[in-house]
N, C-alpha and C. Protein backbone atom coordinates (compact mmCIF):
# COMPACT_ATOMS: atom_id res chain seq x y z
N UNK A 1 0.82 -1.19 0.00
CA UNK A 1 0.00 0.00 0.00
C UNK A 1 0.87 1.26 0.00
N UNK A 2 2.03 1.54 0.97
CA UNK A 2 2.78 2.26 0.88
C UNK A 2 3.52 2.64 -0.40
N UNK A 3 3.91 1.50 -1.16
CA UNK A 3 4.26 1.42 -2.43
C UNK A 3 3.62 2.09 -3.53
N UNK A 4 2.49 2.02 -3.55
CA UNK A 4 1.37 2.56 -4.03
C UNK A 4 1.49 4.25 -3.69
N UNK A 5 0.80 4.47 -2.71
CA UNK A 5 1.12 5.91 -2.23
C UNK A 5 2.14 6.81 -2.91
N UNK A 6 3.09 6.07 -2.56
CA UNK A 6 4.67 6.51 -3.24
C UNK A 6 4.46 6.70 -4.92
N UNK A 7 4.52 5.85 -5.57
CA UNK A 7 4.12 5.74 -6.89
C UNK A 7 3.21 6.64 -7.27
N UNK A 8 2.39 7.20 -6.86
CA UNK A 8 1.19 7.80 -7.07
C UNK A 8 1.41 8.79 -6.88
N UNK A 9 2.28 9.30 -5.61
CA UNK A 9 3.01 10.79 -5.47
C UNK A 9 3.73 11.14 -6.12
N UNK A 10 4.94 10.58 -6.79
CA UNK A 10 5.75 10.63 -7.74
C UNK A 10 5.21 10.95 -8.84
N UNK A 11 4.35 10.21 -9.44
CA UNK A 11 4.01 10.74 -11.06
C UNK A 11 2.72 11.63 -10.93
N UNK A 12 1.98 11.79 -9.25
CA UNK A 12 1.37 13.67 -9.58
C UNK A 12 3.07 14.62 -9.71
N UNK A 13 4.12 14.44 -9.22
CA UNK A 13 5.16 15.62 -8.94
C UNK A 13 5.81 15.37 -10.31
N UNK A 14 5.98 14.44 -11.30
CA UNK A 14 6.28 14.29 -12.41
C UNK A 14 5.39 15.22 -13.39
N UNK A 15 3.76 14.88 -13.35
CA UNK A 15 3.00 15.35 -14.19
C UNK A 15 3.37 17.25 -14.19
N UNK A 16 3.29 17.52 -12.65
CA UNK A 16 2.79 19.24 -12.46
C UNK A 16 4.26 19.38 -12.76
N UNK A 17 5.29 18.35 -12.71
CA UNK A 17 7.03 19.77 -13.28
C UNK A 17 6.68 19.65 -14.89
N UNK A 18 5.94 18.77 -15.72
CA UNK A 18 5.94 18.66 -16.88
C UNK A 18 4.90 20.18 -17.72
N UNK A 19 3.96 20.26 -16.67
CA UNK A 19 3.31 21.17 -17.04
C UNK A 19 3.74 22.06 -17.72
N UNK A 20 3.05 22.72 -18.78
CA UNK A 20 3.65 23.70 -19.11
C UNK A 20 3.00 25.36 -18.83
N UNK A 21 3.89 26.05 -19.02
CA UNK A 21 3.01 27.55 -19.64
C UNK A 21 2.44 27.74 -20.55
N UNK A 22 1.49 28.85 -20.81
CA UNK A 22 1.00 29.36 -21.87
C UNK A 22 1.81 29.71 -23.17
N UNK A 23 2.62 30.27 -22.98
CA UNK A 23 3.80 30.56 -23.91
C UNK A 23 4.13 29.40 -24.51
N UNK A 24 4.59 28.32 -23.62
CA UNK A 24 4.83 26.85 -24.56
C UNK A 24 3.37 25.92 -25.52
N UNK A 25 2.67 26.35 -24.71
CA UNK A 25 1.54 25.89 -24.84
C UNK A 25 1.46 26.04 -26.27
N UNK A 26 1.63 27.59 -26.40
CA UNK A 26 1.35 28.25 -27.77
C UNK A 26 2.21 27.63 -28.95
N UNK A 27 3.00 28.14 -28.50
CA UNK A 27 4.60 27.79 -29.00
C UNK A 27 4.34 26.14 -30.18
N UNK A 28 3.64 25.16 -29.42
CA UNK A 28 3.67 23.73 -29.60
C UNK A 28 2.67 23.96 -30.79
N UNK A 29 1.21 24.06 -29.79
CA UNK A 29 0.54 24.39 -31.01
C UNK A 29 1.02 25.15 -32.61
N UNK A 30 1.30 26.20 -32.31
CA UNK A 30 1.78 26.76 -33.44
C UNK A 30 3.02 26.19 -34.58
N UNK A 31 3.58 24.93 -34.31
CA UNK A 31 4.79 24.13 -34.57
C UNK A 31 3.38 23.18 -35.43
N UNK A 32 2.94 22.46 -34.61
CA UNK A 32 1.99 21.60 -35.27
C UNK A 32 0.93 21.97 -36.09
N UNK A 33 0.28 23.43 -35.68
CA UNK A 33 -0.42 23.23 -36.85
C UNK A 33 0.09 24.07 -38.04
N UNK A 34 0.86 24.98 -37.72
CA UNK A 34 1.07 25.91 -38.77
C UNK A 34 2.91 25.04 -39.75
N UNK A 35 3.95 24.49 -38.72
CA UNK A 35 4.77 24.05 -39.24
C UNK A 35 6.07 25.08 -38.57
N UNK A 36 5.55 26.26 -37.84
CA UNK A 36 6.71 27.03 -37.70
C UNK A 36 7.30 27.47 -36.98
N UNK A 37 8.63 27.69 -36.35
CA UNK A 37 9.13 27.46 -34.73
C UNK A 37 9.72 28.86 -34.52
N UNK A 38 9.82 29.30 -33.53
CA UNK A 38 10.66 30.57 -32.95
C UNK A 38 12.22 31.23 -34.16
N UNK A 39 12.14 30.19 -34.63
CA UNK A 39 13.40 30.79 -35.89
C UNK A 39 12.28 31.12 -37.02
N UNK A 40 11.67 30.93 -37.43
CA UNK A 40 10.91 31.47 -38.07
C UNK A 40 10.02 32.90 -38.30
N UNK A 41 9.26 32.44 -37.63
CA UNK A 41 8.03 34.00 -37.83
C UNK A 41 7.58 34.65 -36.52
N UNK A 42 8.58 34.15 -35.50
CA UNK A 42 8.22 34.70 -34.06
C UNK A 42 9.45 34.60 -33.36
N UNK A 43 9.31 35.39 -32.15
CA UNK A 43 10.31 35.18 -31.10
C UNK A 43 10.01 34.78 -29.77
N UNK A 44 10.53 34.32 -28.81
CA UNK A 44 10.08 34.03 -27.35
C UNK A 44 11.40 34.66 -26.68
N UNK A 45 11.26 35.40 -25.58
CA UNK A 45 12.08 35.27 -24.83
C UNK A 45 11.65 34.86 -23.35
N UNK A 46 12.60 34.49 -22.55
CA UNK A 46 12.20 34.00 -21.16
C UNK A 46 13.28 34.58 -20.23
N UNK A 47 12.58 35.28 -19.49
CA UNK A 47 13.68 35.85 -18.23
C UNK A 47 12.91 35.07 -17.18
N UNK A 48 14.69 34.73 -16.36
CA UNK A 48 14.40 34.28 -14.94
C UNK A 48 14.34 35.07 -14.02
N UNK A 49 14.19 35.10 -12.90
CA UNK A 49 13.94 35.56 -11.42
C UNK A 49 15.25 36.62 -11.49
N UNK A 50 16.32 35.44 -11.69
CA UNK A 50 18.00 36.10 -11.29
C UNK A 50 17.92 37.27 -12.40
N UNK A 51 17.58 36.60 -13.31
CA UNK A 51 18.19 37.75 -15.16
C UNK A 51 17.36 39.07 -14.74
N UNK A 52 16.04 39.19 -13.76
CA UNK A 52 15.45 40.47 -13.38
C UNK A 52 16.22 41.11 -12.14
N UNK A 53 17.28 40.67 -11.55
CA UNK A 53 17.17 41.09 -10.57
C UNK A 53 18.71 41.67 -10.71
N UNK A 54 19.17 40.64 -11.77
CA UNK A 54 20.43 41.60 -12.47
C UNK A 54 20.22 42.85 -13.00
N UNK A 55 18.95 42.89 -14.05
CA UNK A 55 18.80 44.20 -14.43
C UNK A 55 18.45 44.95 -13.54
N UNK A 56 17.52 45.18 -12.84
CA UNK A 56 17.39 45.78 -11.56
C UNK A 56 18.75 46.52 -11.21
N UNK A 57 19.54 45.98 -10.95
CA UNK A 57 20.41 46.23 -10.10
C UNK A 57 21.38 47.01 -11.52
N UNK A 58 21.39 47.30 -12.52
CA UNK A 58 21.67 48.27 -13.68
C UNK A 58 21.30 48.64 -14.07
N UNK A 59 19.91 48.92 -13.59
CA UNK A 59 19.15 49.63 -14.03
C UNK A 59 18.91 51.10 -12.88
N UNK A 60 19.60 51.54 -12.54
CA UNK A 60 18.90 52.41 -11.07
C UNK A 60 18.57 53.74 -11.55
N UNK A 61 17.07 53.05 -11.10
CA UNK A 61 15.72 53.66 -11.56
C UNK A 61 15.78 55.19 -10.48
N UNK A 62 15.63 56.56 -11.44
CA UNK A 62 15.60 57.54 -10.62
C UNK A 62 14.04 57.62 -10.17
N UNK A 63 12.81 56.74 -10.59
CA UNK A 63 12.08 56.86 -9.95
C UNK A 63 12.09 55.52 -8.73
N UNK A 64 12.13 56.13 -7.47
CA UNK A 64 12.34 55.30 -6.59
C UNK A 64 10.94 54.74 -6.07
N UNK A 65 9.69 55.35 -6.18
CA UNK A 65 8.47 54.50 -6.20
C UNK A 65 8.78 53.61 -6.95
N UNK A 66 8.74 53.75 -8.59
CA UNK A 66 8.61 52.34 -8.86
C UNK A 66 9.18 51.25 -8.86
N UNK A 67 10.83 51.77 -8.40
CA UNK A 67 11.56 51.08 -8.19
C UNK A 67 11.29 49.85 -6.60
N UNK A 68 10.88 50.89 -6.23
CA UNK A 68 10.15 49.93 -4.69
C UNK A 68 9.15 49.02 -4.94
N UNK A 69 8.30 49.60 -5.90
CA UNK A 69 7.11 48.66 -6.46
C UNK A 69 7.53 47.56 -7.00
N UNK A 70 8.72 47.44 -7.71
CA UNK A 70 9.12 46.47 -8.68
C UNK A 70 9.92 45.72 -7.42
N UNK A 71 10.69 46.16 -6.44
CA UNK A 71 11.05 45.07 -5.69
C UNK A 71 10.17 44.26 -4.84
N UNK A 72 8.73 44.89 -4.37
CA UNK A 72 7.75 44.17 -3.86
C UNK A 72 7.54 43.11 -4.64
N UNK A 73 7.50 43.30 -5.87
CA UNK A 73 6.63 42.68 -6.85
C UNK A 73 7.67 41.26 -7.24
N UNK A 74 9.12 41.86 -7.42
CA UNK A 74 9.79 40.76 -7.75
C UNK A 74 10.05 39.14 -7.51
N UNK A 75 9.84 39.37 -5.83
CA UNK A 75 10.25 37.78 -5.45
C UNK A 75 9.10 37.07 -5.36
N UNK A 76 7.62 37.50 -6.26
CA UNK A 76 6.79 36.58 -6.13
C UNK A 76 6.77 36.54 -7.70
N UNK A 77 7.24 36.50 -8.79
CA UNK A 77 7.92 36.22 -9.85
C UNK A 77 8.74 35.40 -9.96
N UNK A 78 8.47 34.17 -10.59
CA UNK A 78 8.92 32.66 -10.88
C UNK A 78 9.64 33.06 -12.27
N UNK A 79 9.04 33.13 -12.90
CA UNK A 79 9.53 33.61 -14.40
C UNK A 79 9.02 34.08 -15.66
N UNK A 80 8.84 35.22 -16.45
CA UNK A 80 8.42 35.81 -17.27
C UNK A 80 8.83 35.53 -18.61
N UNK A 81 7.87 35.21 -19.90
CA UNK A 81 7.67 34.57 -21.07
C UNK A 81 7.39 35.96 -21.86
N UNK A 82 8.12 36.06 -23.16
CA UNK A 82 7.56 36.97 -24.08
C UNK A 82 7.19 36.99 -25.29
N UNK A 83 6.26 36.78 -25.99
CA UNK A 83 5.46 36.20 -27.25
C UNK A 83 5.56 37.50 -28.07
N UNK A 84 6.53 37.14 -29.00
CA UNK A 84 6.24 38.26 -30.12
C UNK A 84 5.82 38.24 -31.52
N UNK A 85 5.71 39.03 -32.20
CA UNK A 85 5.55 38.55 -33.84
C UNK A 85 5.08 39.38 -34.23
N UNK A 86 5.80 39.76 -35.93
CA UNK A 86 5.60 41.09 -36.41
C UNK A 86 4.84 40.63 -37.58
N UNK A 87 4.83 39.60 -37.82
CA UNK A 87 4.59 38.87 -39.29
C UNK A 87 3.26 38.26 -38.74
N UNK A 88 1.96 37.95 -39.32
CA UNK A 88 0.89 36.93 -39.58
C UNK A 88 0.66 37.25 -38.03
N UNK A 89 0.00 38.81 -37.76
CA UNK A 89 -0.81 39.31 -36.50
C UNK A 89 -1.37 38.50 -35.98
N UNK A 90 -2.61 38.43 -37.31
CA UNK A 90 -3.86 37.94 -36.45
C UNK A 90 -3.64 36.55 -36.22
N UNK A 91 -2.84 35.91 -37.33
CA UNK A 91 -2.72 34.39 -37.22
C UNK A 91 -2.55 33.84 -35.87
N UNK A 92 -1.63 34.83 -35.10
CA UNK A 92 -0.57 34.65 -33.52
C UNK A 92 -2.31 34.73 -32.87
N UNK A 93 -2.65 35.84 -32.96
CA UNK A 93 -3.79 36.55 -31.91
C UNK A 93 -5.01 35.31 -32.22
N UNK A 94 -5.47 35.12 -33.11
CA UNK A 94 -6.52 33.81 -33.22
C UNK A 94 -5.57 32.86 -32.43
N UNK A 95 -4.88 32.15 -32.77
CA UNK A 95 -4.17 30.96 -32.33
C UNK A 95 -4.39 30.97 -30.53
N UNK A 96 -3.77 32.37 -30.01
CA UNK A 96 -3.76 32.62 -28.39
C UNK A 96 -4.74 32.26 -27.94
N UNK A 97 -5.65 33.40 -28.80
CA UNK A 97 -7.09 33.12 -28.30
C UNK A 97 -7.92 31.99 -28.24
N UNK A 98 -7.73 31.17 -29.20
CA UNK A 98 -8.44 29.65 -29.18
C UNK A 98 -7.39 29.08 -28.26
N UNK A 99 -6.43 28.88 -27.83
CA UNK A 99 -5.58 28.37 -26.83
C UNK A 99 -6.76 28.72 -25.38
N UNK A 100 -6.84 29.69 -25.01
CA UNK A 100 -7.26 30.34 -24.03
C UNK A 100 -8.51 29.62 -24.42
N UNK A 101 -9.34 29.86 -24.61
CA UNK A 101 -10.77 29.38 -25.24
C UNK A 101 -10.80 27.97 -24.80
N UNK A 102 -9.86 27.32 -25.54
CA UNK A 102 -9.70 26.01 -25.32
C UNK A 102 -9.87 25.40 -23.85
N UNK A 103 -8.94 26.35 -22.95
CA UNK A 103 -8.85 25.97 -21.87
C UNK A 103 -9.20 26.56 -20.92
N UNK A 104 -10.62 27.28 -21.14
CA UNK A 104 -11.28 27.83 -20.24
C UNK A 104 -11.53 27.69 -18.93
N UNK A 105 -11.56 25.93 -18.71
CA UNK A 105 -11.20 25.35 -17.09
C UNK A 105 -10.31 26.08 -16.66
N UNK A 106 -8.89 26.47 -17.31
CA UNK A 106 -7.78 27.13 -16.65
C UNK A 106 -7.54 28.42 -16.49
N UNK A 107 -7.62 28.96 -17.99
CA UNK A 107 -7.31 30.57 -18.17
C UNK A 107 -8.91 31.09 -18.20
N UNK A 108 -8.94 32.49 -16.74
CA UNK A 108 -10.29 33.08 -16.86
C UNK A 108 -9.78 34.30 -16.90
N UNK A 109 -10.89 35.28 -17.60
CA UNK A 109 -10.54 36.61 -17.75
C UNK A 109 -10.21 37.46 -16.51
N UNK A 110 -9.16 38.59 -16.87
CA UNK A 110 -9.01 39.35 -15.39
C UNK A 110 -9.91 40.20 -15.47
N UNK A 111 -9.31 41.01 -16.50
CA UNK A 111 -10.01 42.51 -16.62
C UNK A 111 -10.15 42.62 -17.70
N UNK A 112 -11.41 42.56 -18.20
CA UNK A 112 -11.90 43.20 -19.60
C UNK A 112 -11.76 44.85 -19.77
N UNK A 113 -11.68 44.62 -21.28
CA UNK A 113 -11.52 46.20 -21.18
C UNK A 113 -13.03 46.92 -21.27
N UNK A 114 -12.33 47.88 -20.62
CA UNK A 114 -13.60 49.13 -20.74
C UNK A 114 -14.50 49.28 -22.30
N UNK A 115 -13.62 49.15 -23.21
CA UNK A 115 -14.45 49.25 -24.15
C UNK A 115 -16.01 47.76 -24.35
N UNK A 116 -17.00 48.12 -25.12
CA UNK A 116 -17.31 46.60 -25.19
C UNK A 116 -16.96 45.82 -26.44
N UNK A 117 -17.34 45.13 -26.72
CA UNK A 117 -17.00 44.01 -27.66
C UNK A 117 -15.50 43.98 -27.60
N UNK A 118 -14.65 44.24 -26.70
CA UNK A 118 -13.48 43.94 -26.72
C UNK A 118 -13.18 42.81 -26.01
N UNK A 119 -12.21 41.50 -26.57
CA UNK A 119 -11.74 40.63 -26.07
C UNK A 119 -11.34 40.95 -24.62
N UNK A 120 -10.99 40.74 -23.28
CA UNK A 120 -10.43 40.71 -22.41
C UNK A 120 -8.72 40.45 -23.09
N UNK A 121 -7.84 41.28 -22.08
CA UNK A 121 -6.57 40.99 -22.37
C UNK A 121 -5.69 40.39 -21.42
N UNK A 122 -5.92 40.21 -20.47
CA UNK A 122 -5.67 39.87 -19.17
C UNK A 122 -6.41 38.68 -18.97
N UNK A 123 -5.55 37.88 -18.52
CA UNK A 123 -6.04 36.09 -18.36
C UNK A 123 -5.40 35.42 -16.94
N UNK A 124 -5.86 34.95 -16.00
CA UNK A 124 -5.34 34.23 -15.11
C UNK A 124 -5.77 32.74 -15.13
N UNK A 125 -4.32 32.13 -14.68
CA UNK A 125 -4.77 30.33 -13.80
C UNK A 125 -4.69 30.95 -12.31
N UNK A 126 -5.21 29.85 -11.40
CA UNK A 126 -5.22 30.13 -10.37
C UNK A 126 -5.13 28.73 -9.60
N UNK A 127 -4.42 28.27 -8.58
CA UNK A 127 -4.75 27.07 -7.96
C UNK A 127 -5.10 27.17 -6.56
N UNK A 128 -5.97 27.04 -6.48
CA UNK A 128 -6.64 27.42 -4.65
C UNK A 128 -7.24 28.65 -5.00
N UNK A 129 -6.58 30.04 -4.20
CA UNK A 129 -6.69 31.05 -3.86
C UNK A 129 -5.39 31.86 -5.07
N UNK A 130 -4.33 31.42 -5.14
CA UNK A 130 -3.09 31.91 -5.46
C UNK A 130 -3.55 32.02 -6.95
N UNK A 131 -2.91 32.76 -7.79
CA UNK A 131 -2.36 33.39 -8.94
C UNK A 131 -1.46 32.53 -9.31
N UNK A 132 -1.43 31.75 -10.26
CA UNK A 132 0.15 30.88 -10.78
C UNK A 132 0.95 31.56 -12.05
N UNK A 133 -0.77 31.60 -12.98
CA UNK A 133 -0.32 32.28 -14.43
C UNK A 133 -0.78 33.46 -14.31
N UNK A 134 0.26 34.60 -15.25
CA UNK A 134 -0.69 35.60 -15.99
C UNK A 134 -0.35 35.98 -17.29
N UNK A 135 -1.54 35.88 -18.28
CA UNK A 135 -0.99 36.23 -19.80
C UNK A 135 -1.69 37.28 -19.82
N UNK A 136 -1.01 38.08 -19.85
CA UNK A 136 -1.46 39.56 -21.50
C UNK A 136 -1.31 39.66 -22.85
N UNK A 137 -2.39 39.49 -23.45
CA UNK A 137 -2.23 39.72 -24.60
C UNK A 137 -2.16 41.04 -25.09
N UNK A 138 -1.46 41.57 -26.01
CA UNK A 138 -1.22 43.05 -26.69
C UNK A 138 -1.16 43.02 -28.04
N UNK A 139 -2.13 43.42 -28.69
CA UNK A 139 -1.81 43.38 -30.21
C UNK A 139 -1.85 44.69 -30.44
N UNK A 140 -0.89 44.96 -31.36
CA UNK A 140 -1.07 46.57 -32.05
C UNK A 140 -1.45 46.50 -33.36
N UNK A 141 -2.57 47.20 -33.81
CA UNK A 141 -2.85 46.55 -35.12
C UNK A 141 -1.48 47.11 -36.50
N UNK A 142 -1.49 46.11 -36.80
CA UNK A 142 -0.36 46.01 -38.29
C UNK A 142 1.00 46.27 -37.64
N UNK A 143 0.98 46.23 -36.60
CA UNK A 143 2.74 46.48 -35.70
C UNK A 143 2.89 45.06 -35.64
N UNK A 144 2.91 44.92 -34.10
CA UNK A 144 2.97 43.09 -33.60
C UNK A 144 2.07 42.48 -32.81
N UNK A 145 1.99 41.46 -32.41
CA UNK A 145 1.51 40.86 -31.57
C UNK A 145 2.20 40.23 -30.35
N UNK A 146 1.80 40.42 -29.08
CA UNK A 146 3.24 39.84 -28.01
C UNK A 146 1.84 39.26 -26.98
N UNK A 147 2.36 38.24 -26.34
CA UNK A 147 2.30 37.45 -25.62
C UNK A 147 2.69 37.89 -23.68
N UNK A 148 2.31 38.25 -22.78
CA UNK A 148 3.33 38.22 -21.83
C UNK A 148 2.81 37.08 -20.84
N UNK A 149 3.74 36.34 -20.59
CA UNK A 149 3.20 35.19 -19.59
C UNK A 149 4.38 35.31 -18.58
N UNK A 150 3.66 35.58 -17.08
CA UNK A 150 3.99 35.19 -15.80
C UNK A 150 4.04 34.29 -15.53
N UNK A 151 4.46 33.69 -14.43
CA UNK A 151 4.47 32.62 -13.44
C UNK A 151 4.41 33.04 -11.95
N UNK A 152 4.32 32.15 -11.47
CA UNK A 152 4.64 32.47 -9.87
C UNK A 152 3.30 32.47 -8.66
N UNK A 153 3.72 32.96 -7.60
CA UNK A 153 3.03 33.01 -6.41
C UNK A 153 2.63 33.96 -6.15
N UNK A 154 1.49 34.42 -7.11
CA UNK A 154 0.79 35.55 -7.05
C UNK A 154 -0.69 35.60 -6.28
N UNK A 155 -1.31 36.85 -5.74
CA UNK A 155 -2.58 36.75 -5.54
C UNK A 155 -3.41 38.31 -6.80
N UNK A 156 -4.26 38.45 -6.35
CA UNK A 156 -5.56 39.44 -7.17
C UNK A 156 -4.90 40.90 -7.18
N UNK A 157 -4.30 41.02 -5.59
CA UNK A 157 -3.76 42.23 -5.34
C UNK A 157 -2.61 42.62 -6.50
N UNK A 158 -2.07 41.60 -6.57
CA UNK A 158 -0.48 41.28 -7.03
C UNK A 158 -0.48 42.05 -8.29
N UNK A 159 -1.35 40.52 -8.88
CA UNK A 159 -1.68 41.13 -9.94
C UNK A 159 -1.98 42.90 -10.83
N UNK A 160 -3.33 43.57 -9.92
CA UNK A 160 -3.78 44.55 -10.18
C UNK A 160 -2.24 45.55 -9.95
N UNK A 161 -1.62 45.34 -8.49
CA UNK A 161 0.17 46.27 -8.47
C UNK A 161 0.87 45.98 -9.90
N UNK A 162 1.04 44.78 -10.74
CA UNK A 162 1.56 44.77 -11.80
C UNK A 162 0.91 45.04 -13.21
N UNK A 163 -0.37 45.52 -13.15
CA UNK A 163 -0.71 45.86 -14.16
C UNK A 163 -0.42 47.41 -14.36
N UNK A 164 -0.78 48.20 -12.60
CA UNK A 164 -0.22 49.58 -12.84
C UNK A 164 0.81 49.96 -13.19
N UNK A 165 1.93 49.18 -13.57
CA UNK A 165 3.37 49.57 -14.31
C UNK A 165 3.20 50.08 -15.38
């Protein structure tokens, strides 16, 4: 029975490190159905915890509010994803969006915008109470399309402090 237990704990802690983000999420999809990977018609970048906290620290911000804001904000930041693409807008922006759509169990809207008939751009997962994911979507029309995906140990508050940046 113990054996069992064990086994059973192991491949839930296998499954949730396999998990992915939104960003990969996308990323995959977009490989399979379209054929085309980050050397191609998009870019990703991914900063860690450390790579922000380097810049931070070369970055010295003469505004010292936000500079305080951004250190509150930092150590509940796991790691930040960046979805770009200048080429085939809408292609990126449909694709996100049926991603999201798709997985409506997971990703729910934060904050719609003020306007109406506007998509929401702001998306959270949540497990319990906590904040895990957050994607923003940003499209500029005929510019690009970008992606921003969070991670981490966030709550509602958190969130709303990092949107005022």
């Amino acid at each position: 029975m113990l054996c069992f237990f064990v086994g059973m704990f192991l491949s839930l802690t296998v499954s949730a490190e396999k998990a992915q983000d939104f960003v990969s999420q996308l990323m995959s999809d977009l490989e399979e159905q379209y054929g085309v990977d980050d050397n191609d018609e998009y870019g990703c970048v991914t900063v860690s915890p450390s790579m922000m906290e380097k810049m931070l620290k070369m970055l010295q911000s003469k505004d010292v509010k936000n500079d305080e804001q951004i250190q509150r904000i930092l150590p509940h930041v796991k790691s930040m994803r960046i979805f770009s693409a200048t080429k085939h807008i809408d292609r990126y922006n449909t694709a996100a969006t049926k991603l999201l759509n798709r997985n409506a169990n997971s990703y729910k809207p934060f904050k719609a915008s003020a306007e109406k008939n506007v998509d929401p751009c702001v998306w959270i997962r949540k497990s319990g109470s906590k904040v895990i994911e957050m994607i923003v979507l940003n499209r500029k029309e005929n510019e690009n399309f970008q992606v921003i995906n969070i991670t981490g140990d966030m709550n509602k508050a958190f969130v709303y402090e990092l949107l005022k940046m």
